[in-house]
Structure formats: C-alpha cells, structure tokens
PDB file of N, CA and C in Angstrom:
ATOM      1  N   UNK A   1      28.090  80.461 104.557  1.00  0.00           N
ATOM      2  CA  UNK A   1      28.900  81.065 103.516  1.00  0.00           C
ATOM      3  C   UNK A   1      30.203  81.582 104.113  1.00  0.00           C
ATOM      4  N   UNK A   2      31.235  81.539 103.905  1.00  0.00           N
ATOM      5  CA  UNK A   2      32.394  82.365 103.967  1.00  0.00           C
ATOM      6  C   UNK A   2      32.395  83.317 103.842  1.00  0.00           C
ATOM      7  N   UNK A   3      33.400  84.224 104.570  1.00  0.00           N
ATOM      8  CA  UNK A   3      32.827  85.547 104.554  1.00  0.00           C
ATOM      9  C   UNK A   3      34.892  86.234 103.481  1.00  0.00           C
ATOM     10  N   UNK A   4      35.911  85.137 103.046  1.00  0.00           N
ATOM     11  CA  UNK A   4      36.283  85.703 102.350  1.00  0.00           C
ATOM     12  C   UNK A   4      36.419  84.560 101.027  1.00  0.00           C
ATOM     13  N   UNK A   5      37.304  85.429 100.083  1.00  0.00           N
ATOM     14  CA  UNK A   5      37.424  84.553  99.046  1.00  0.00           C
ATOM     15  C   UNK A   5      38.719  84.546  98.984  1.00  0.00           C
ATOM     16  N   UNK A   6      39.025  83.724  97.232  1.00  0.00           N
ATOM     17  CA  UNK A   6      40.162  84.273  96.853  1.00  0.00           C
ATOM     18  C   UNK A   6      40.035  84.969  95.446  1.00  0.00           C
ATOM     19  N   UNK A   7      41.043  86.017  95.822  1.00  0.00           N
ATOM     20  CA  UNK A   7      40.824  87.194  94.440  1.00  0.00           C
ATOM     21  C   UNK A   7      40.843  87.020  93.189  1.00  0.00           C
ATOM     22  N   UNK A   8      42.061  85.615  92.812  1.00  0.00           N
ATOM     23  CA  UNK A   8      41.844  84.687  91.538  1.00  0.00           C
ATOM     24  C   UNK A   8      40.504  84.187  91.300  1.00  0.00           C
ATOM     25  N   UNK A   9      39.746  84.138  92.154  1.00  0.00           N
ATOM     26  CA  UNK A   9      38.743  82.913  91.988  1.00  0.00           C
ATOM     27  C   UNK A   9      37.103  84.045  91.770  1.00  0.00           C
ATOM     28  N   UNK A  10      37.590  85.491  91.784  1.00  0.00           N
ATOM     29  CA  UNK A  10      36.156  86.169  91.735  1.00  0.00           C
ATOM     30  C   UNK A  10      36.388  86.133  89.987  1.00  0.00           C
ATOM     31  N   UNK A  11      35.161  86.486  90.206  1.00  0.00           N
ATOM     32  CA  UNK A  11      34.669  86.447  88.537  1.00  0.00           C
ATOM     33  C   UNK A  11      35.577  87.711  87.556  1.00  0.00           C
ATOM     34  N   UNK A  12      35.765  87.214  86.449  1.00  0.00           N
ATOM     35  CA  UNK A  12      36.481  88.637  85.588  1.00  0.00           C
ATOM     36  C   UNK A  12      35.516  89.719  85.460  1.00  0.00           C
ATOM     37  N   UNK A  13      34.097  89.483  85.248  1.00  0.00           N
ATOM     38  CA  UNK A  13      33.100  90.888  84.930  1.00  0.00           C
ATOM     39  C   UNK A  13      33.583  91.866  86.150  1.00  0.00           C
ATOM     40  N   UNK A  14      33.903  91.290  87.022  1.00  0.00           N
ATOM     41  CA  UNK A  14      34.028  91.902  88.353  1.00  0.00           C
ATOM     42  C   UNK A  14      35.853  92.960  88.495  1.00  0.00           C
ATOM     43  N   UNK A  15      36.069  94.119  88.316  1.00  0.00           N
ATOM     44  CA  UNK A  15      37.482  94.386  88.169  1.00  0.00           C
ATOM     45  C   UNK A  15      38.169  94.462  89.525  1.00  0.00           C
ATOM     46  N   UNK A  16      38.804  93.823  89.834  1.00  0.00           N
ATOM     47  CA  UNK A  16      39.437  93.051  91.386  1.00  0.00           C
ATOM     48  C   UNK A  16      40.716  93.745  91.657  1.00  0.00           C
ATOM     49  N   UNK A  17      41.444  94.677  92.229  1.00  0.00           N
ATOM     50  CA  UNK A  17      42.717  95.027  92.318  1.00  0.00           C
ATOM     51  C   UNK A  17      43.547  94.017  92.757  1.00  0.00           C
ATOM     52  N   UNK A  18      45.066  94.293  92.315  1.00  0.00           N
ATOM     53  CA  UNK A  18      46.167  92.987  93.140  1.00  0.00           C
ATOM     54  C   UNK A  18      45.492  91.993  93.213  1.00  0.00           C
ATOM     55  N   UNK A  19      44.727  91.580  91.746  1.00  0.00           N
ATOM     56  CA  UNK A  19      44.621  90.025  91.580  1.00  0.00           C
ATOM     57  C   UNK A  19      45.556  89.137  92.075  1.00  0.00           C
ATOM     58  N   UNK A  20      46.663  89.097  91.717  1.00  0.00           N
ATOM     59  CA  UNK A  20      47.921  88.127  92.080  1.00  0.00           C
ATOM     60  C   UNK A  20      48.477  88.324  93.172  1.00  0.00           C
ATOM     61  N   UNK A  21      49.081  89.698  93.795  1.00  0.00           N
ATOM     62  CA  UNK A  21      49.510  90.188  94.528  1.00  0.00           C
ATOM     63  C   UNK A  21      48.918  89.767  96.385  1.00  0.00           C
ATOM     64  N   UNK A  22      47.512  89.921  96.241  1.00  0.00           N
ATOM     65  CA  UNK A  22      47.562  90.048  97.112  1.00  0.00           C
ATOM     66  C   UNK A  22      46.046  88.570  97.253  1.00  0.00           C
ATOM     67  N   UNK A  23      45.857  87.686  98.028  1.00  0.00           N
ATOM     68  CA  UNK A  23      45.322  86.154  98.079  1.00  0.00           C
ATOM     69  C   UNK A  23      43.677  86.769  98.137  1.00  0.00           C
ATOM     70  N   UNK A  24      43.565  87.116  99.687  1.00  0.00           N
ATOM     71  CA  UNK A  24      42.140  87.131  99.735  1.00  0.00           C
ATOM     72  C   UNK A  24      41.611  88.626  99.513  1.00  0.00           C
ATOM     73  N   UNK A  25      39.809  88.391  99.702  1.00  0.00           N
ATOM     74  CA  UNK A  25      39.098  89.582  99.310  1.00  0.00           C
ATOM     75  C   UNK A  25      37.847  89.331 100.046  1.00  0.00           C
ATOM     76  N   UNK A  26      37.106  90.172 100.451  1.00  0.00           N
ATOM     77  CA  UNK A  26      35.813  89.905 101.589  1.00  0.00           C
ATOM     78  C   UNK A  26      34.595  89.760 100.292  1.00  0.00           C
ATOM     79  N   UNK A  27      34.053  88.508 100.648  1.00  0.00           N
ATOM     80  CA  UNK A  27      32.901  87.426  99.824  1.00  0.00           C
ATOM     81  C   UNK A  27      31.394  88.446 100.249  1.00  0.00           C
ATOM     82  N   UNK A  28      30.664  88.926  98.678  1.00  0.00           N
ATOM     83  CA  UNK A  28      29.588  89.541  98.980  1.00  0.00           C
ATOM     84  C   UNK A  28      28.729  88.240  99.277  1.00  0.00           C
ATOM     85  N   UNK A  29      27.704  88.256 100.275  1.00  0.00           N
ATOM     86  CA  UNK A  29      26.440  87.950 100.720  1.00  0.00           C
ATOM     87  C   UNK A  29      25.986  87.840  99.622  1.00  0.00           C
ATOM     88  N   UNK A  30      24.861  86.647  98.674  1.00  0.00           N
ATOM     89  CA  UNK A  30      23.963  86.360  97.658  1.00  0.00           C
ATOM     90  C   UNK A  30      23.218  87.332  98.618  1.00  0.00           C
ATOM     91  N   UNK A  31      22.816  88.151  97.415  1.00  0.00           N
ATOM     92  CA  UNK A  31      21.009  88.802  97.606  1.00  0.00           C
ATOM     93  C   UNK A  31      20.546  89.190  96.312  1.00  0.00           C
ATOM     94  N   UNK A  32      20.318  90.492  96.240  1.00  0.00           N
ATOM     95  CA  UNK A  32      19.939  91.182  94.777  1.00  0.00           C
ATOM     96  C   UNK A  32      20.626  90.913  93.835  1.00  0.00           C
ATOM     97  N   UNK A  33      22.186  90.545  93.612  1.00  0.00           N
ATOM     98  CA  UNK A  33      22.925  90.089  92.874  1.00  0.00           C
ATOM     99  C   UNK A  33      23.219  89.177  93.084  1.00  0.00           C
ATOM    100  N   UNK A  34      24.211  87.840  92.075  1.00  0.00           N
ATOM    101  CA  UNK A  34      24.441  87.031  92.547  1.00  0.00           C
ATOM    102  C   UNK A  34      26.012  87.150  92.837  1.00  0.00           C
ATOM    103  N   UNK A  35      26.546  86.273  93.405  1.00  0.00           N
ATOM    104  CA  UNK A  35      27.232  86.421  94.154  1.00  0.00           C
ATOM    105  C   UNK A  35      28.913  87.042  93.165  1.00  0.00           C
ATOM    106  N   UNK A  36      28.659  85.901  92.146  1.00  0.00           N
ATOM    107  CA  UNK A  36      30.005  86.557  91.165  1.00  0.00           C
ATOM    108  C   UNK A  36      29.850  87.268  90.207  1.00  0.00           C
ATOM    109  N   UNK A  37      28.646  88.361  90.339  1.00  0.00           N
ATOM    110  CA  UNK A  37      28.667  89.233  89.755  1.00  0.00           C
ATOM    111  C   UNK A  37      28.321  90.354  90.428  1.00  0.00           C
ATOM    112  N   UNK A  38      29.027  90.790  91.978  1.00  0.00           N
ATOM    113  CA  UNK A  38      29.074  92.081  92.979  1.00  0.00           C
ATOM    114  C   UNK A  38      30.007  91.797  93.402  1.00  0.00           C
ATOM    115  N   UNK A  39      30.021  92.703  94.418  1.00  0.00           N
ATOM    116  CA  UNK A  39      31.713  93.085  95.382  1.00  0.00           C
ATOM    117  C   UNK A  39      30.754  93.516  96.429  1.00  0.00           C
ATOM    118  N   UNK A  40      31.743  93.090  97.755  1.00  0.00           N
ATOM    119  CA  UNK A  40      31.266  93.198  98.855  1.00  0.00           C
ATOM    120  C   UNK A  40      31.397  94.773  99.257  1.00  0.00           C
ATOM    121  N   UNK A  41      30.401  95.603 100.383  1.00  0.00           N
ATOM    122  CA  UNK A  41      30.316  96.693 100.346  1.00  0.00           C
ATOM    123  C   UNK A  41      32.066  97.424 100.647  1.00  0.00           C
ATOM    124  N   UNK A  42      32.603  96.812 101.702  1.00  0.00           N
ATOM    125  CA  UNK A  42      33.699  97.056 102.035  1.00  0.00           C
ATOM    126  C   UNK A  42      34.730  97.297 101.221  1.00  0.00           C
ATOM    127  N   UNK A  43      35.157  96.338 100.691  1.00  0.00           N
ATOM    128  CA  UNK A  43      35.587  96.274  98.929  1.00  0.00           C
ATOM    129  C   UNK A  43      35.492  97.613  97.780  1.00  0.00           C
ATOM    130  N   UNK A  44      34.032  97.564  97.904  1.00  0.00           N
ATOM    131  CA  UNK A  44      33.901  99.001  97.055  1.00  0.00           C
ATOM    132  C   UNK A  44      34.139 100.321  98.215  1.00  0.00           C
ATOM    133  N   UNK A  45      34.483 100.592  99.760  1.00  0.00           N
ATOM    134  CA  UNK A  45      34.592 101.707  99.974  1.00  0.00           C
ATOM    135  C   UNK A  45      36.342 101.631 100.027  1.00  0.00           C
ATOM    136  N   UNK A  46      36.782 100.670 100.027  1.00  0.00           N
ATOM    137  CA  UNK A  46      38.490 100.589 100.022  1.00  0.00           C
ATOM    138  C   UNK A  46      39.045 100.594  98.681  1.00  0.00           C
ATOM    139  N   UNK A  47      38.780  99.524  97.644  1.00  0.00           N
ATOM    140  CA  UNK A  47      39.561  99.397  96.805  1.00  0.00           C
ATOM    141  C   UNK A  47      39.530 100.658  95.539  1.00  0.00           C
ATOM    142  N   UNK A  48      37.518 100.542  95.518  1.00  0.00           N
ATOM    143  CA  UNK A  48      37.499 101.411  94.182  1.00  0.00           C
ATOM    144  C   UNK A  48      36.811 103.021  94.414  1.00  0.00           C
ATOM    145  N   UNK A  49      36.288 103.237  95.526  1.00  0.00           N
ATOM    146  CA  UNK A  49      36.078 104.750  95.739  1.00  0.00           C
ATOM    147  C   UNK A  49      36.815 105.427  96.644  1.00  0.00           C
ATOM    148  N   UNK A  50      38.176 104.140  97.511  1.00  0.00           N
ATOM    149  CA  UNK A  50      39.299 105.259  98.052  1.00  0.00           C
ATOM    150  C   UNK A  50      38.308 105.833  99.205  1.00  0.00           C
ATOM    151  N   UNK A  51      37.397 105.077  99.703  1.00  0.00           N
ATOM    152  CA  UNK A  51      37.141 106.303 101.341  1.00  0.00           C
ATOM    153  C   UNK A  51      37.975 105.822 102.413  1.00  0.00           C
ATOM    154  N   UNK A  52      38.193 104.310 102.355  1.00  0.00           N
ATOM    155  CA  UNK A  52      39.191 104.166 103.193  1.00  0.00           C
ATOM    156  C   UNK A  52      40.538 103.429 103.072  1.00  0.00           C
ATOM    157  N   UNK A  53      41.418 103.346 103.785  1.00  0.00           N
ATOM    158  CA  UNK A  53      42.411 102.812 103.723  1.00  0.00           C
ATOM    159  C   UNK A  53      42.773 101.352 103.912  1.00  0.00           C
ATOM    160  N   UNK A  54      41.562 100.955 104.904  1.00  0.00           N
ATOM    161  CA  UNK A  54      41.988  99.294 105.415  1.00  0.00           C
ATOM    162  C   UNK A  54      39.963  98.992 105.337  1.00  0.00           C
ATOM    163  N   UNK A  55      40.177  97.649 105.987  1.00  0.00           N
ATOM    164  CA  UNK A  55      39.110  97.281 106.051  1.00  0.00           C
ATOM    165  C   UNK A  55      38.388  97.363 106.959  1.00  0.00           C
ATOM    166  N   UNK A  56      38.985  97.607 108.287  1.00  0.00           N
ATOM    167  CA  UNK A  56      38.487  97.967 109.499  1.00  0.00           C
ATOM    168  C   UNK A  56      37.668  99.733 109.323  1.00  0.00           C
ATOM    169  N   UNK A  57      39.210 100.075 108.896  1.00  0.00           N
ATOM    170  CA  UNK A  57      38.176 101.632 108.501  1.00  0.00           C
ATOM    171  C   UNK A  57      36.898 101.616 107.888  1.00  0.00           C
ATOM    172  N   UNK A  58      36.822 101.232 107.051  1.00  0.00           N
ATOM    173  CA  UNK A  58      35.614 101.098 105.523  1.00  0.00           C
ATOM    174  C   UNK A  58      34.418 100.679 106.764  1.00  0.00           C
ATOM    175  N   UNK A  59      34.792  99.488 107.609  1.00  0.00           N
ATOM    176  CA  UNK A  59      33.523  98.813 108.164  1.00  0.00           C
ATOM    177  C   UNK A  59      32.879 100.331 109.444  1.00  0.00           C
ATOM    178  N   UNK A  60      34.099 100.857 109.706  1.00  0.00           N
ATOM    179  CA  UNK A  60      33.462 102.096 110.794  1.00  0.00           C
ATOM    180  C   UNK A  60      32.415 103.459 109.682  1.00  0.00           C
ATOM    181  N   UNK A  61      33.369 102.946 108.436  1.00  0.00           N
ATOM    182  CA  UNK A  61      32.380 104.059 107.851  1.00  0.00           C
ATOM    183  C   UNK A  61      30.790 103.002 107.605  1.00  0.00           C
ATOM    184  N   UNK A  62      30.793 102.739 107.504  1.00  0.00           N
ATOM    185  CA  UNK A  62      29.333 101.345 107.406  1.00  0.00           C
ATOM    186  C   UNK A  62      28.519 101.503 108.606  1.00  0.00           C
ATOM    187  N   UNK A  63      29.080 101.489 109.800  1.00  0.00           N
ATOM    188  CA  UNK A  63      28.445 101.350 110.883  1.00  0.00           C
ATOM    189  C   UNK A  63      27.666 102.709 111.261  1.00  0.00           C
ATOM    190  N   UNK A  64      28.548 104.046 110.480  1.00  0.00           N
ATOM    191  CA  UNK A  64      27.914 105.280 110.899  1.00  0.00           C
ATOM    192  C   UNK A  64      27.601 105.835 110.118  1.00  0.00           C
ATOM    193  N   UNK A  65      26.821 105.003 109.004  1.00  0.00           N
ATOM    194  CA  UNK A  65      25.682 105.348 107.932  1.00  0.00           C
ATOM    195  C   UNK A  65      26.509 105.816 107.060  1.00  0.00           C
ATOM    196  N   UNK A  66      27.499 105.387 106.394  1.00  0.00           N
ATOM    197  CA  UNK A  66      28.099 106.293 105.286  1.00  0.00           C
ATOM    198  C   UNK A  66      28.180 105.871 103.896  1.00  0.00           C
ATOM    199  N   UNK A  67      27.311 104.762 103.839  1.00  0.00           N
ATOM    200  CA  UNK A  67      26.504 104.614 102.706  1.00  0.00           C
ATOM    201  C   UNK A  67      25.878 104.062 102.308  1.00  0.00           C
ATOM    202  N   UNK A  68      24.996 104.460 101.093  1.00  0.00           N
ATOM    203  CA  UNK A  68      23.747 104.239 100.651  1.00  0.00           C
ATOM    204  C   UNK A  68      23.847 103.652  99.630  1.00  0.00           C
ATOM    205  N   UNK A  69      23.002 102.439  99.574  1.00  0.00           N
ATOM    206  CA  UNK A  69      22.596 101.953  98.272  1.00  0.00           C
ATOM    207  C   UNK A  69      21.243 101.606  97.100  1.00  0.00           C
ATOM    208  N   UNK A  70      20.671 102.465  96.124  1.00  0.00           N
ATOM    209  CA  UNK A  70      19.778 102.753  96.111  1.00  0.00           C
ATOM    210  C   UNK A  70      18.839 103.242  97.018  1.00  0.00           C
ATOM    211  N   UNK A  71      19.419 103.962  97.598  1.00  0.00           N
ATOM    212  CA  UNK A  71      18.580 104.943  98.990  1.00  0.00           C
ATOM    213  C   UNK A  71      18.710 104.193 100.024  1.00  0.00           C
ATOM    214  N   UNK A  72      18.746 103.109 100.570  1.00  0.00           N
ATOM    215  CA  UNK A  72      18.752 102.479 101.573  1.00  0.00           C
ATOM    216  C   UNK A  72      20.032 102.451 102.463  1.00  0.00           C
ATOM    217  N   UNK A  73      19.825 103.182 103.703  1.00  0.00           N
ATOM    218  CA  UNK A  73      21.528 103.031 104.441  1.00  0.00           C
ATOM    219  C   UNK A  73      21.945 101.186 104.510  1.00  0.00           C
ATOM    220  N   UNK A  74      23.021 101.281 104.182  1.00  0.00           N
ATOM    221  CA  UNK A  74      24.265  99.567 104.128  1.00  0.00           C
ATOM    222  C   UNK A  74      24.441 100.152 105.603  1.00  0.00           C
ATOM    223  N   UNK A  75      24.257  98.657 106.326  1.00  0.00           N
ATOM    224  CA  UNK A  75      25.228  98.289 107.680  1.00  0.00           C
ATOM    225  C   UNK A  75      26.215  97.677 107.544  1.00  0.00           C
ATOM    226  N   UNK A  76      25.952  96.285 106.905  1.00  0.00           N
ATOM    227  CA  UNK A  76      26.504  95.395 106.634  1.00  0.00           C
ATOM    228  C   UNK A  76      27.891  95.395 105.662  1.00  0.00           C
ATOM    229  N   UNK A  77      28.857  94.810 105.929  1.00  0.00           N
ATOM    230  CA  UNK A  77      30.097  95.082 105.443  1.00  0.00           C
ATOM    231  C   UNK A  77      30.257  93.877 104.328  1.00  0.00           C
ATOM    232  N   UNK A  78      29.173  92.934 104.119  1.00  0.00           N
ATOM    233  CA  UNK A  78      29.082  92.097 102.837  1.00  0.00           C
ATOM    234  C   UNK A  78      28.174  92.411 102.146  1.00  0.00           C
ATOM    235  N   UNK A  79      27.538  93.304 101.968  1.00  0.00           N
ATOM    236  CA  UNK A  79      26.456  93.855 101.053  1.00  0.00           C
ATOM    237  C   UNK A  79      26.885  93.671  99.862  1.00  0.00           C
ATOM    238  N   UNK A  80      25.822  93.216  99.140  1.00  0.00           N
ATOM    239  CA  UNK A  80      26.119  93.099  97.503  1.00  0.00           C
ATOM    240  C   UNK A  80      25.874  93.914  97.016  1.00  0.00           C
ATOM    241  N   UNK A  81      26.771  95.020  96.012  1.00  0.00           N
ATOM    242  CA  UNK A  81      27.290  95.783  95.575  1.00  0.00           C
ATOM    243  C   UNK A  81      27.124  95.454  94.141  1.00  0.00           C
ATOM    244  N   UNK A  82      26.313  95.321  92.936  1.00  0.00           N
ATOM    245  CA  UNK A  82      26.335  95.326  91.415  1.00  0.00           C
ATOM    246  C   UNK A  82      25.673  95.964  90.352  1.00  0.00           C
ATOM    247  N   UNK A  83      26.085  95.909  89.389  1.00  0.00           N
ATOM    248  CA  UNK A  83      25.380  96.462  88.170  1.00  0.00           C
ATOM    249  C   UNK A  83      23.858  97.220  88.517  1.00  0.00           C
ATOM    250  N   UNK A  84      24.397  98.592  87.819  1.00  0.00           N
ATOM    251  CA  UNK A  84      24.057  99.390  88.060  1.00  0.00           C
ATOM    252  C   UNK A  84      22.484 100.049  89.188  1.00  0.00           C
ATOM    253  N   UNK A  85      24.059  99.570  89.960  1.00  0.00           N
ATOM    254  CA  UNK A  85      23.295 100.244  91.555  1.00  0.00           C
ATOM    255  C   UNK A  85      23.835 101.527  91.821  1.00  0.00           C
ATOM    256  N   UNK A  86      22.993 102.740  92.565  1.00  0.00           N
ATOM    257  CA  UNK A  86      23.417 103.920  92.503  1.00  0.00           C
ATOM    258  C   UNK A  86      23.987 104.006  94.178  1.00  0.00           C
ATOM    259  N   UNK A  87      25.060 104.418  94.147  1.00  0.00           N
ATOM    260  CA  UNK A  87      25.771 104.835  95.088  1.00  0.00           C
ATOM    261  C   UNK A  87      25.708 106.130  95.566  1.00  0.00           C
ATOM    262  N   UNK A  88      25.603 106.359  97.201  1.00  0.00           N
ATOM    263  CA  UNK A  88      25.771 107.820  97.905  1.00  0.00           C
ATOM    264  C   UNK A  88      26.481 107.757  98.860  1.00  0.00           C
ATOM    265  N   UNK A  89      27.339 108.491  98.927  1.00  0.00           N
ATOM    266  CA  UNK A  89      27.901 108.880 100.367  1.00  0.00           C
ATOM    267  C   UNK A  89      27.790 110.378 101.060  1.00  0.00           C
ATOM    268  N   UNK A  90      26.422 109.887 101.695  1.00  0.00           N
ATOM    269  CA  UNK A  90      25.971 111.595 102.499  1.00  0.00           C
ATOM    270  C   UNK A  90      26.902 111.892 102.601  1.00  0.00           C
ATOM    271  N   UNK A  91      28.195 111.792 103.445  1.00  0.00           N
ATOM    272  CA  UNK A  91      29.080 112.821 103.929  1.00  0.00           C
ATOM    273  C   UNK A  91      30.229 113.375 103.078  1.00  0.00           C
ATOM    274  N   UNK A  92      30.498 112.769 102.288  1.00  0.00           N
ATOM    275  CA  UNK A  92      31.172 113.138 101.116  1.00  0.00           C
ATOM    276  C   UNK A  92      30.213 113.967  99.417  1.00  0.00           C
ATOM    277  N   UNK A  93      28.477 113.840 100.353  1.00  0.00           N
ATOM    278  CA  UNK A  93      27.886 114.407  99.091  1.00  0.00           C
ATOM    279  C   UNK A  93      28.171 114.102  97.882  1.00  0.00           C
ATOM    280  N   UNK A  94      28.544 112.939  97.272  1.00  0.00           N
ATOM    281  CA  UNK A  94      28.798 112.193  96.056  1.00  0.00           C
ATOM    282  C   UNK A  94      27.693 111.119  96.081  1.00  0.00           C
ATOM    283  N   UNK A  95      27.807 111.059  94.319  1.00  0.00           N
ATOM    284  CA  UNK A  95      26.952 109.951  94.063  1.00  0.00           C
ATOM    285  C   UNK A  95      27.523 109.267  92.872  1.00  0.00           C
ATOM    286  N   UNK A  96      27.476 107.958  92.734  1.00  0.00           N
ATOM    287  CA  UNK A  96      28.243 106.767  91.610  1.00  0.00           C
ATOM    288  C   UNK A  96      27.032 106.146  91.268  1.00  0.00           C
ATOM    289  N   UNK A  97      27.384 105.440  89.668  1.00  0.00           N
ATOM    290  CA  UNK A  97      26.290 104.862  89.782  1.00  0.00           C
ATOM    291  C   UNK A  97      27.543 103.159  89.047  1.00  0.00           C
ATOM    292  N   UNK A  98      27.507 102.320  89.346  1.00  0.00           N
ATOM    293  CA  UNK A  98      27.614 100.895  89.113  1.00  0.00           C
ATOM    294  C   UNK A  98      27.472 100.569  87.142  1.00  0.00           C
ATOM    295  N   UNK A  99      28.301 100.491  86.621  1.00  0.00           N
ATOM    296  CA  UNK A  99      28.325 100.248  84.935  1.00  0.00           C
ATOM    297  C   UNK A  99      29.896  99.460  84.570  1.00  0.00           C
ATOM    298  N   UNK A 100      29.309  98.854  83.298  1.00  0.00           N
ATOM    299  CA  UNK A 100      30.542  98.085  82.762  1.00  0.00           C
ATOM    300  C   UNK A 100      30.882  99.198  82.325  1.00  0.00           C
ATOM    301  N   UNK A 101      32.239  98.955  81.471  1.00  0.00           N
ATOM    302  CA  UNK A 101      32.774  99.686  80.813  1.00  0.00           C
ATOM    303  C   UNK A 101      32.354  99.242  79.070  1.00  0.00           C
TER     304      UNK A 101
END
C-alpha cells in the first residue's frame, strides 16, 4: 500500500483541508475502517485537532503515547481513524468522539 495519497482523490465523507492547495496527504492503513472512509492518525493530530504543526511533530507525539483510540495507545502514524471512534489525548486530558455532521 502507499503510504500517501492525493487529497483530490480521498473520499468527500471524509473533510480534507487544502483540498486543492496543497497535492498529497498520508494514506490510512485498511483495518477497522475502510480505507476511504478514515484519515490517517497523523492527519487527525495536525490538520483537525491542531496538536501539531507538521507531520514529523504529530508522529513524535504517536511515538510517546499521545494517543488513544478507543482506549488503545496508536503507535502507528497510519492508523485508521473513523466514524465514531472516541478519541483521548492523556496529556492534553481531552476527549473527541468521531461524527458526521
């Protein structure tokens, strides 16, 4: 599998920042979801909860447990990320939970 995409090419259920603007986006891993209907873990700690700034950052927060998905610590920086999965970030003591609008 590839590990990016292109941002035109992810699914619309999925809300993608700088669709046009900007080409690629890091490709979630098929698992619990399928593939065009999640976002890779990285993705969701950069684009839409703002913990980090780049992608390198996001992956250091990954590596030192900084978040959880349905209770389970994410290592992995392609983790599939979808519908309504509950989000934690021990160190920020927040919790999200994954919904359409």
């Amino acid at each position: 599998m590839a590990k990016h995409q292109i941002r035109q090419a992810t699914s619309r259920f999925v809300p993608v920042l700088n669709r046009k603007t900007q080409k690629w986006i890091g490709a979630p891993e098929p698992g619990k979801h399928k593939r065009k209907d999640a976002i890779s873990a990285v993705v969701l700690l950069r684009d839409f909860l703002h913990v980090a700034k780049t992608a390198s950052e996001a992956k250091t927060v990954l590596q030192k447990g900084g978040l959880e998905v349905d209770c389970k610590k994410i290592r992995e920086d392609s983790f599939s990320v979808g519908m309504m999965d509950l989000i934690h970030l021990p160190y920020e003591k927040k919790h999200y939970l994954i919904a359409v609008k």
